[in-house]
N, C-alpha and C. Protein backbone atom coordinates (compact mmCIF):
# COMPACT_ATOMS: atom_id res chain seq x y z
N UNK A 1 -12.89 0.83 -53.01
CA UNK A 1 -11.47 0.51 -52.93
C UNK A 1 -11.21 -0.34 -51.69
N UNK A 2 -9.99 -1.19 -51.99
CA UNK A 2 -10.04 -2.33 -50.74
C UNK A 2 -8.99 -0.96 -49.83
N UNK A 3 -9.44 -1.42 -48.30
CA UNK A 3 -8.76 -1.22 -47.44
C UNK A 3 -8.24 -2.03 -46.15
N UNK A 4 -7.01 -1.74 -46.54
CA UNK A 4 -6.04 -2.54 -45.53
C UNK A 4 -5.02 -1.81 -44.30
N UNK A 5 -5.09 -1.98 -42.80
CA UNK A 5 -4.93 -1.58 -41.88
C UNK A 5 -3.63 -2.56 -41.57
N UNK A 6 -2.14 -1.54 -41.38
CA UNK A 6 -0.62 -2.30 -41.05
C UNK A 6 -0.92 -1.95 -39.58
N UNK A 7 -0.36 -2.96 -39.12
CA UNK A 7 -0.18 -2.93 -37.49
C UNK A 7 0.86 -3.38 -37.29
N UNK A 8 1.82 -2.46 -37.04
CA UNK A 8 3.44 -2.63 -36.36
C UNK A 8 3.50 -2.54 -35.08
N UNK A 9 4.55 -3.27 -34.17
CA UNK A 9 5.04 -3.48 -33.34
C UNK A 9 6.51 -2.74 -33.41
N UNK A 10 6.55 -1.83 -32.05
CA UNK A 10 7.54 -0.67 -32.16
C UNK A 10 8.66 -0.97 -31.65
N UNK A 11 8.26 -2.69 -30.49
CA UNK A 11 9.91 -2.96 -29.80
C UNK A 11 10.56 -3.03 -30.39
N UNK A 12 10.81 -3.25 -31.90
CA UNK A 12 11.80 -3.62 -32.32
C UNK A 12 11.70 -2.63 -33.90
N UNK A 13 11.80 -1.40 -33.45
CA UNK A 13 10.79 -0.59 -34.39
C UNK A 13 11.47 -0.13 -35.67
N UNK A 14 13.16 -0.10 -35.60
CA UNK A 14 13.64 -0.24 -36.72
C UNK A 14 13.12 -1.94 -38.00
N UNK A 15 13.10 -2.99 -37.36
CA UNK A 15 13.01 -3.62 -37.84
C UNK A 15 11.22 -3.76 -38.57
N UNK A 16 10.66 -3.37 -37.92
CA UNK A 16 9.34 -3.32 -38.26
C UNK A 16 8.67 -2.04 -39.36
N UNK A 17 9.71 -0.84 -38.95
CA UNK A 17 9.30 0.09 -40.08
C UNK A 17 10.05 -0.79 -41.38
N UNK A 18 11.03 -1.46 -41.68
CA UNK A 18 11.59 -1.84 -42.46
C UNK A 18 10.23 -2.76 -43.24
N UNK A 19 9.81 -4.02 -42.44
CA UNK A 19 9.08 -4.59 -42.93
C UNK A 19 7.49 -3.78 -43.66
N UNK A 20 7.33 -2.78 -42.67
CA UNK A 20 6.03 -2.08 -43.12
C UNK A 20 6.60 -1.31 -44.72
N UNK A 21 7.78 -1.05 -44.93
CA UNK A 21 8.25 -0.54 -46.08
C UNK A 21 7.78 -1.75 -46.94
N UNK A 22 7.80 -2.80 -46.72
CA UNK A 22 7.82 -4.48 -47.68
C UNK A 22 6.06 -4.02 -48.06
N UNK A 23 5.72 -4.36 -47.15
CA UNK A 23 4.20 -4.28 -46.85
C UNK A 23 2.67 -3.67 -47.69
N UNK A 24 3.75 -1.88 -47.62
CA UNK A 24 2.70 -1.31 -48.06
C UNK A 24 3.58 -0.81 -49.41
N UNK A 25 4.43 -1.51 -49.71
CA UNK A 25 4.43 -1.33 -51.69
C UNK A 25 4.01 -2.39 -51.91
N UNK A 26 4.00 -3.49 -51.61
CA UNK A 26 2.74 -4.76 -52.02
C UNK A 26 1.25 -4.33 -52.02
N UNK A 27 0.68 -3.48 -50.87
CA UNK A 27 -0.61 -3.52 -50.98
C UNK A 27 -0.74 -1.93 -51.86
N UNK A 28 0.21 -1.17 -52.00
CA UNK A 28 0.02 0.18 -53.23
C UNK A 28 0.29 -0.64 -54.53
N UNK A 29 1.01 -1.50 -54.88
CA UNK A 29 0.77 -2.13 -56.07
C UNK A 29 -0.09 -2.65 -56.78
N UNK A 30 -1.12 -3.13 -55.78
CA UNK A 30 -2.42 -3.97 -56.21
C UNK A 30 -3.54 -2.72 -55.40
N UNK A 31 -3.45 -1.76 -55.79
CA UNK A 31 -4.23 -0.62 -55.55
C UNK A 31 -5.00 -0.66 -54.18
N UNK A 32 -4.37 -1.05 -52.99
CA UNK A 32 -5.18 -0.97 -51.82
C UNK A 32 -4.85 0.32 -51.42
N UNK A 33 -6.02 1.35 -50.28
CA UNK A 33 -5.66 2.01 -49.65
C UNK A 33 -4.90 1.61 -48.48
N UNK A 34 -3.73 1.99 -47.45
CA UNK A 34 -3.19 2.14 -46.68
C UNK A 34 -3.43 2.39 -45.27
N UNK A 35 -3.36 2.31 -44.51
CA UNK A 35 -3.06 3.20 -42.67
C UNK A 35 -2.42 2.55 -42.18
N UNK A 36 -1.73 3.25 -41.59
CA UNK A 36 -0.58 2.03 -40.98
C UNK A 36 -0.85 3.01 -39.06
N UNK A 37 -0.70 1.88 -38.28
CA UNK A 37 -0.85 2.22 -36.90
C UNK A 37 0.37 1.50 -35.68
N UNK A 38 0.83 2.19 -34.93
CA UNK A 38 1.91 0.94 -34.30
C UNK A 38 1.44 1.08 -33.11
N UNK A 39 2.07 -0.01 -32.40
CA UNK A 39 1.37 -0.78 -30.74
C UNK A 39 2.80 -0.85 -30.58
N UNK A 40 2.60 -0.81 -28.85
CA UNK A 40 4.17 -1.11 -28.35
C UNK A 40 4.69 -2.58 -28.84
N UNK A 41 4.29 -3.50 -29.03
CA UNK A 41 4.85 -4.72 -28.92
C UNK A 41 3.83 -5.51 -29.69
N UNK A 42 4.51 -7.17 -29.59
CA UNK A 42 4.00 -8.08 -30.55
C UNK A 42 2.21 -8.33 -29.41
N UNK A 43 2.28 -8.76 -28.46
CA UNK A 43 1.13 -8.89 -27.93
C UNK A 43 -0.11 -7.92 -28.02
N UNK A 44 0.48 -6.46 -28.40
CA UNK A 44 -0.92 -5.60 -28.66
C UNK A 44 -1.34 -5.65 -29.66
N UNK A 45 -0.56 -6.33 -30.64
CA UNK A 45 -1.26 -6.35 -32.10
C UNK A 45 -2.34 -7.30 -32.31
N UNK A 46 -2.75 -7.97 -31.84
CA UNK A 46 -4.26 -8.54 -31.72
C UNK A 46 -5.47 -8.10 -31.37
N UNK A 47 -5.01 -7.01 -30.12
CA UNK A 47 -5.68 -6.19 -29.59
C UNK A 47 -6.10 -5.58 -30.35
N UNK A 48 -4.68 -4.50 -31.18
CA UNK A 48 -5.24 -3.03 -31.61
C UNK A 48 -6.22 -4.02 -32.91
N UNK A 49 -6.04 -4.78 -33.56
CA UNK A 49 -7.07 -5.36 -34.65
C UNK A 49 -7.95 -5.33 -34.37
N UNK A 50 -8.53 -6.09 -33.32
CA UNK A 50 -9.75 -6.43 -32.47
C UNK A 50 -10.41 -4.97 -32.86
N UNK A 51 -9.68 -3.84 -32.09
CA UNK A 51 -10.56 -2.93 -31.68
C UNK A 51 -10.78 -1.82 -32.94
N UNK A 52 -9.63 -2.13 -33.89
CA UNK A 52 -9.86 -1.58 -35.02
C UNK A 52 -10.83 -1.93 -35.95
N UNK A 53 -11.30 -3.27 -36.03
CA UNK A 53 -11.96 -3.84 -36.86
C UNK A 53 -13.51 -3.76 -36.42
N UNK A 54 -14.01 -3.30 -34.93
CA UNK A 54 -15.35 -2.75 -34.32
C UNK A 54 -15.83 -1.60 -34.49
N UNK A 55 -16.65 -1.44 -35.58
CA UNK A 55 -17.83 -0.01 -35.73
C UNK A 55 -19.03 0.12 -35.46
N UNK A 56 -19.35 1.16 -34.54
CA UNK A 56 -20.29 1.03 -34.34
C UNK A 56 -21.56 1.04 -35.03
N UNK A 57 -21.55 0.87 -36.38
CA UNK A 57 -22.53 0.41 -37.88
C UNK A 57 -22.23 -0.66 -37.98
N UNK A 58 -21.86 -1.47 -37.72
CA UNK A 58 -21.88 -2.71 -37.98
C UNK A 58 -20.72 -3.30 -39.16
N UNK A 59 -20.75 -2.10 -39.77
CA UNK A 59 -19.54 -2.50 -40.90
C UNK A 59 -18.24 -2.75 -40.60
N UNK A 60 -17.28 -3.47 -41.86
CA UNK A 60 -16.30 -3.80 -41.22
C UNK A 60 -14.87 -2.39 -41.30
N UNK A 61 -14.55 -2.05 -40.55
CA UNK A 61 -13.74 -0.73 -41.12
C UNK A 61 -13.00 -1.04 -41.81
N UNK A 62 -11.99 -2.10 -42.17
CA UNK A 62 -11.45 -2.34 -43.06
C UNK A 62 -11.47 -3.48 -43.89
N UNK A 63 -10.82 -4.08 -45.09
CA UNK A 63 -11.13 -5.00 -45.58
C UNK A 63 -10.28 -6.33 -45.21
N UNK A 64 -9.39 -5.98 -44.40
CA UNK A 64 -7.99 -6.90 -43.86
C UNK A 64 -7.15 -6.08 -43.04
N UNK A 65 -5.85 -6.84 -42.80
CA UNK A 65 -4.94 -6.67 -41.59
C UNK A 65 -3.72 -6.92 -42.23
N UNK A 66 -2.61 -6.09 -41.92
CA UNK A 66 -1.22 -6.98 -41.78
C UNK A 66 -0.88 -6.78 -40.51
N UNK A 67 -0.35 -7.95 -39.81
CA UNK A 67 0.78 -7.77 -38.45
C UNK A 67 1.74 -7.76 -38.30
N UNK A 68 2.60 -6.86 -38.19
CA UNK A 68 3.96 -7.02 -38.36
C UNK A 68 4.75 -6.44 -37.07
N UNK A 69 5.99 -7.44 -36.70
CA UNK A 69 6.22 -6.82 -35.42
C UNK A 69 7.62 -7.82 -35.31
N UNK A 70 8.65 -8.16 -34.39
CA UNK A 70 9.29 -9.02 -34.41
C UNK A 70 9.67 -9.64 -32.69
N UNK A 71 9.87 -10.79 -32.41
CA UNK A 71 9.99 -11.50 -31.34
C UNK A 71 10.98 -11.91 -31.46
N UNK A 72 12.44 -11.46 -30.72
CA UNK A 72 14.09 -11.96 -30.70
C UNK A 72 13.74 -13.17 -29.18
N UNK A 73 13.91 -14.33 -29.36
CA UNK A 73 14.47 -15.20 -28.14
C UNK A 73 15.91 -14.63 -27.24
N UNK A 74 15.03 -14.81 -26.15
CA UNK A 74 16.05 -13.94 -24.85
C UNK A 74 16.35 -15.09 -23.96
N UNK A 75 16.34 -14.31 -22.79
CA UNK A 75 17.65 -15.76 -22.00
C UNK A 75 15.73 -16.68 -21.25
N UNK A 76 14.60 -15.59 -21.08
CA UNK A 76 13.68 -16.34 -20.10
C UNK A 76 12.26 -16.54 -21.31
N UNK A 77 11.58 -17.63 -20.83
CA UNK A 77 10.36 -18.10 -21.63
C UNK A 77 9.28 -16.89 -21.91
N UNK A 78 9.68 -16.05 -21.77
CA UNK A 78 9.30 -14.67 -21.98
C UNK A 78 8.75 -14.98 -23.24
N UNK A 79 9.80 -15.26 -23.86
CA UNK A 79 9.89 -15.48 -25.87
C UNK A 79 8.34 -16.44 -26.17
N UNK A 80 8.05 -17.60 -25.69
CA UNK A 80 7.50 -18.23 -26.13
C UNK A 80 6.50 -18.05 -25.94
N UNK A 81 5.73 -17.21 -24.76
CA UNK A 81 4.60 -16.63 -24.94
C UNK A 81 4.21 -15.73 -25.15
N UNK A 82 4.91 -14.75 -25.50
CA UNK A 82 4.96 -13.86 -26.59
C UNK A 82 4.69 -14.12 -28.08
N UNK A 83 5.36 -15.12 -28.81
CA UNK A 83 5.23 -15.77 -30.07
C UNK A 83 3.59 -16.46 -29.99
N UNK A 84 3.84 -17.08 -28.98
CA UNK A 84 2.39 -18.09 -29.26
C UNK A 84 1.12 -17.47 -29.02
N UNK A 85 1.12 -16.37 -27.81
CA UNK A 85 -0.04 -15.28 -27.72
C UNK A 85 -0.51 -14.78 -28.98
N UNK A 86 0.60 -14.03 -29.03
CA UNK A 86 0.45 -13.35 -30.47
C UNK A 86 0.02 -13.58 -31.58
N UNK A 87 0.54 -15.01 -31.74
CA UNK A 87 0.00 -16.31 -33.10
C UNK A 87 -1.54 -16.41 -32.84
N UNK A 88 -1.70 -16.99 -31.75
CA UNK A 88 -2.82 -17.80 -31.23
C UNK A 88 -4.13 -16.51 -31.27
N UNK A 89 -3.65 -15.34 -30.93
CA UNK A 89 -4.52 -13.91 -30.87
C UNK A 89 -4.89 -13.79 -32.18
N UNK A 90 -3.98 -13.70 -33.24
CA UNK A 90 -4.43 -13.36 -34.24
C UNK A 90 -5.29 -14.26 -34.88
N UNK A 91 -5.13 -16.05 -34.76
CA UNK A 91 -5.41 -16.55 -35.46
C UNK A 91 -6.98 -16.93 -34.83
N UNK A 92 -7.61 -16.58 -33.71
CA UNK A 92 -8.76 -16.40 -33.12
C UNK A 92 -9.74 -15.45 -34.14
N UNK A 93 -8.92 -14.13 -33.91
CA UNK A 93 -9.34 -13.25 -34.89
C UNK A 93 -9.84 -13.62 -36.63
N UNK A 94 -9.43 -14.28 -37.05
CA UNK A 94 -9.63 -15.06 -38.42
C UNK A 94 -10.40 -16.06 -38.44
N UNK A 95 -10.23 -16.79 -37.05
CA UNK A 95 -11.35 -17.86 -37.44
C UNK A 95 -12.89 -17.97 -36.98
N UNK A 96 -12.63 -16.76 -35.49
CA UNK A 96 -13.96 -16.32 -34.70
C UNK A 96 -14.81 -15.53 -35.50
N UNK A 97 -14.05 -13.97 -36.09
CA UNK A 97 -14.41 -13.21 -36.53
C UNK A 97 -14.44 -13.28 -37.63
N UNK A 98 -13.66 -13.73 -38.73
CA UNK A 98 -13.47 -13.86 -39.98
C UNK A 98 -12.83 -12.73 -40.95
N UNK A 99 -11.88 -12.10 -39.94
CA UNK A 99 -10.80 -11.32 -40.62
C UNK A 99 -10.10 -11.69 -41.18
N UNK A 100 -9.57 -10.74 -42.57
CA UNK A 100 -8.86 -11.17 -43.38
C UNK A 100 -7.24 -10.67 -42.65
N UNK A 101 -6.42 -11.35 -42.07
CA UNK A 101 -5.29 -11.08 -41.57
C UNK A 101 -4.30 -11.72 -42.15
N UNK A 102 -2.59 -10.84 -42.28
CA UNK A 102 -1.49 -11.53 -43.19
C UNK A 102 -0.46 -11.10 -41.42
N UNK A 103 -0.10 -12.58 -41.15
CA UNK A 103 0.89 -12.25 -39.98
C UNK A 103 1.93 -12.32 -40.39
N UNK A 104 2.48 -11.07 -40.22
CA UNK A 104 4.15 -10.76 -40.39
C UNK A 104 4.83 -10.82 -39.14
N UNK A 105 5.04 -11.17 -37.94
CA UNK A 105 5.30 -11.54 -36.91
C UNK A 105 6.46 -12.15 -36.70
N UNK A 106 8.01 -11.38 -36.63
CA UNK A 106 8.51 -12.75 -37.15
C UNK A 106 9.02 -13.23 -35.79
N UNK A 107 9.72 -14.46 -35.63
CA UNK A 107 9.64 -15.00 -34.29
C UNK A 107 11.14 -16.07 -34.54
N UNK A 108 12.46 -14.89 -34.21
CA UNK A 108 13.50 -15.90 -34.64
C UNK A 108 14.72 -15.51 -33.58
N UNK A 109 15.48 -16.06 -33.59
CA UNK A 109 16.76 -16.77 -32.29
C UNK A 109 17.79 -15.34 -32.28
N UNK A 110 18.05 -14.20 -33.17
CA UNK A 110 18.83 -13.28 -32.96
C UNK A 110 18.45 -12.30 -34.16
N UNK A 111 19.51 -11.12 -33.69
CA UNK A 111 18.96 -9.92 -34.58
C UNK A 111 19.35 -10.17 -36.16
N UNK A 112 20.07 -10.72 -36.52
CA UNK A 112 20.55 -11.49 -37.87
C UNK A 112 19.86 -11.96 -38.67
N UNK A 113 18.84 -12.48 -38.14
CA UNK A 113 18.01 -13.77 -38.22
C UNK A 113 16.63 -12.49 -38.86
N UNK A 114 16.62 -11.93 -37.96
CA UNK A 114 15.24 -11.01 -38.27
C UNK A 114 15.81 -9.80 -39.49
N UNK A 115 16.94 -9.41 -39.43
CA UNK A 115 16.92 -8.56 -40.73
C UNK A 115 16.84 -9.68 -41.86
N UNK A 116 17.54 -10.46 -42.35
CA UNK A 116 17.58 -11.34 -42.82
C UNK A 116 16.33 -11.29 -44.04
N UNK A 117 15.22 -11.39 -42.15
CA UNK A 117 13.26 -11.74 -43.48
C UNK A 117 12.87 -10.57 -43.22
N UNK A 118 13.35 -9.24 -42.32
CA UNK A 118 12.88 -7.69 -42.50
C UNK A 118 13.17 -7.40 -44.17
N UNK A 119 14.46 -7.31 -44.46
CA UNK A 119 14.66 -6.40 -45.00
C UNK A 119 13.74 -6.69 -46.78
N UNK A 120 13.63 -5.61 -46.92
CA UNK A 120 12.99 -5.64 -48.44
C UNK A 120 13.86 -6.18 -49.57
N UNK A 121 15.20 -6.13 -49.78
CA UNK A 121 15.94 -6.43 -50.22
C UNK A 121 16.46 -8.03 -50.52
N UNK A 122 15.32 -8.63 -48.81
CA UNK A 122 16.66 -9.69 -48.80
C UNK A 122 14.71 -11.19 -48.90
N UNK A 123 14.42 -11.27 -47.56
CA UNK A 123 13.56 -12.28 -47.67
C UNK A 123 11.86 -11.22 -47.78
N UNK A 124 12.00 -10.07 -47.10
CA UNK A 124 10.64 -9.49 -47.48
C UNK A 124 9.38 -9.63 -46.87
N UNK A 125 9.43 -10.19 -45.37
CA UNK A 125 8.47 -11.14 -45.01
C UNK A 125 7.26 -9.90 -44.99
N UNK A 126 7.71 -8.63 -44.85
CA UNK A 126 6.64 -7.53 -44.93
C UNK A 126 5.78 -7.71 -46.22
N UNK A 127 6.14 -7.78 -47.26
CA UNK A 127 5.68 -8.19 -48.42
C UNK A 127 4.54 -9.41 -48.49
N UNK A 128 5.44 -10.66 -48.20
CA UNK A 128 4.56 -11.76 -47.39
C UNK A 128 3.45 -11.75 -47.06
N UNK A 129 3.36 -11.06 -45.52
CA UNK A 129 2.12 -10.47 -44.77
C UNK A 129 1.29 -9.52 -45.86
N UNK A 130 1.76 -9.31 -46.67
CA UNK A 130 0.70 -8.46 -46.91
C UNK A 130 -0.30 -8.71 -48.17
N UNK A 131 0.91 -10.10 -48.94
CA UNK A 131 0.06 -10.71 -50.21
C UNK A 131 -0.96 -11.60 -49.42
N UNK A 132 -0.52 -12.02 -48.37
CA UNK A 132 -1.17 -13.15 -47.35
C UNK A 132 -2.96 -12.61 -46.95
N UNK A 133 -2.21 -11.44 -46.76
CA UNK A 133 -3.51 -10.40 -46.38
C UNK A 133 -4.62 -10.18 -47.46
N UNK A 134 -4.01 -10.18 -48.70
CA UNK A 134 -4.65 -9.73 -49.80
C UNK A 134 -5.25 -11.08 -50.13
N UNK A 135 -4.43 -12.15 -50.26
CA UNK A 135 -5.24 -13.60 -50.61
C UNK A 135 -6.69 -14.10 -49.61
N UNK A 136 -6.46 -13.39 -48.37
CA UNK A 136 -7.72 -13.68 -47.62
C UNK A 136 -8.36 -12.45 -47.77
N UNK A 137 -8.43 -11.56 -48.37
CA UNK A 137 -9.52 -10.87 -48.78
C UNK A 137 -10.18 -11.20 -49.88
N UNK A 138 -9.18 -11.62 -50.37
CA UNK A 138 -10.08 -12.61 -51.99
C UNK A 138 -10.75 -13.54 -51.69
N UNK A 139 -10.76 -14.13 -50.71
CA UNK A 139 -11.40 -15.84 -50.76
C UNK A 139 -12.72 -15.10 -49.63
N UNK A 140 -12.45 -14.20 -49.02
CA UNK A 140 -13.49 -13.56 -48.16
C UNK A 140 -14.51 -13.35 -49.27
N UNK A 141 -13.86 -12.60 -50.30
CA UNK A 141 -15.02 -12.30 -51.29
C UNK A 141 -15.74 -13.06 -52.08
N UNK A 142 -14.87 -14.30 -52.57
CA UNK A 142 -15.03 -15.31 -53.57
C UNK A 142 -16.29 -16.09 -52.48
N UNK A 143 -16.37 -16.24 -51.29
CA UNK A 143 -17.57 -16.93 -50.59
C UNK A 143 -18.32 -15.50 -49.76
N UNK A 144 -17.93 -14.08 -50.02
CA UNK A 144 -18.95 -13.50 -49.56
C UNK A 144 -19.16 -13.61 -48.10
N UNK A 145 -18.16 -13.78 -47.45
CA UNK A 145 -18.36 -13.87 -45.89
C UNK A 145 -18.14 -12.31 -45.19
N UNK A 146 -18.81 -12.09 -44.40
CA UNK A 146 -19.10 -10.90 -44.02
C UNK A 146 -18.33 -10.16 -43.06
């Protein structure tokens, strides 16, 4: 059975359980197993992957990732390296390591803006991240990369 590991970000933790709601009825629909784990913020979620995805067998513990977490722009550049860490972290992770990762991350100007693509109802971006997730586990498989 495929397994897929949610990694939420808690600053903004209403909004992120919302999206993990998107998330993991996308990946229970297409019969993945589940775990969902949260990190304080958008910057540990690269981390906790990193360290989730290291066994000491060599295997991979899971078969993919979703990231989900949200980044509101504030008054100091705080915002932008936050967004771009975070981007840039994960997307290391995918291309160094060759994890299958779906970034749900969302990275927008006010709280409006982020329910908007939270909610399940409305844009779903939890959902998103997580077909995203599932499409790079397919192409992982379709070339067998390890």
């Amino acid at each position: 059975m495929t397994r897929v590991l949610v990694v939420e970000a808690d600053f903004y933790k209403d909004i992120a359980e919302e999206m993990g709601r998107g998330a993991v009825a996308e990946l229970e629909a297409n019969q993945v197993e589940v775990e969902r784990i949260s990190v304080p913020g958008a910057l540990e979620i690269p981390a906790a992957i990193a360290i989730a995805s290291r066994r000491n067998d060599g295997q991979p513990a899971y078969d993919g990732y979703v990231a989900l977490g949200c980044v509101i722009r504030g008054e100091t550049s705080h915002y932008d390296y936050v967004c771009g860490e975070s981007a840039r972290g994960l997307q290391d992770l995918a291309v160094q390591d060759g994890l299958a990762i779906g970034n749900g991350i969302l990275t927008v100007e006010n709280g409006e803006q982020a329910w908007a693509r939270a909610r399940v109802s409305e844009k779903n971006k939890g959902r998103d991240a997580a077909a995203a997730a599932l499409a790079m586990i397919a192409l992982k498989q379709r070339y067998s990369v390890a």
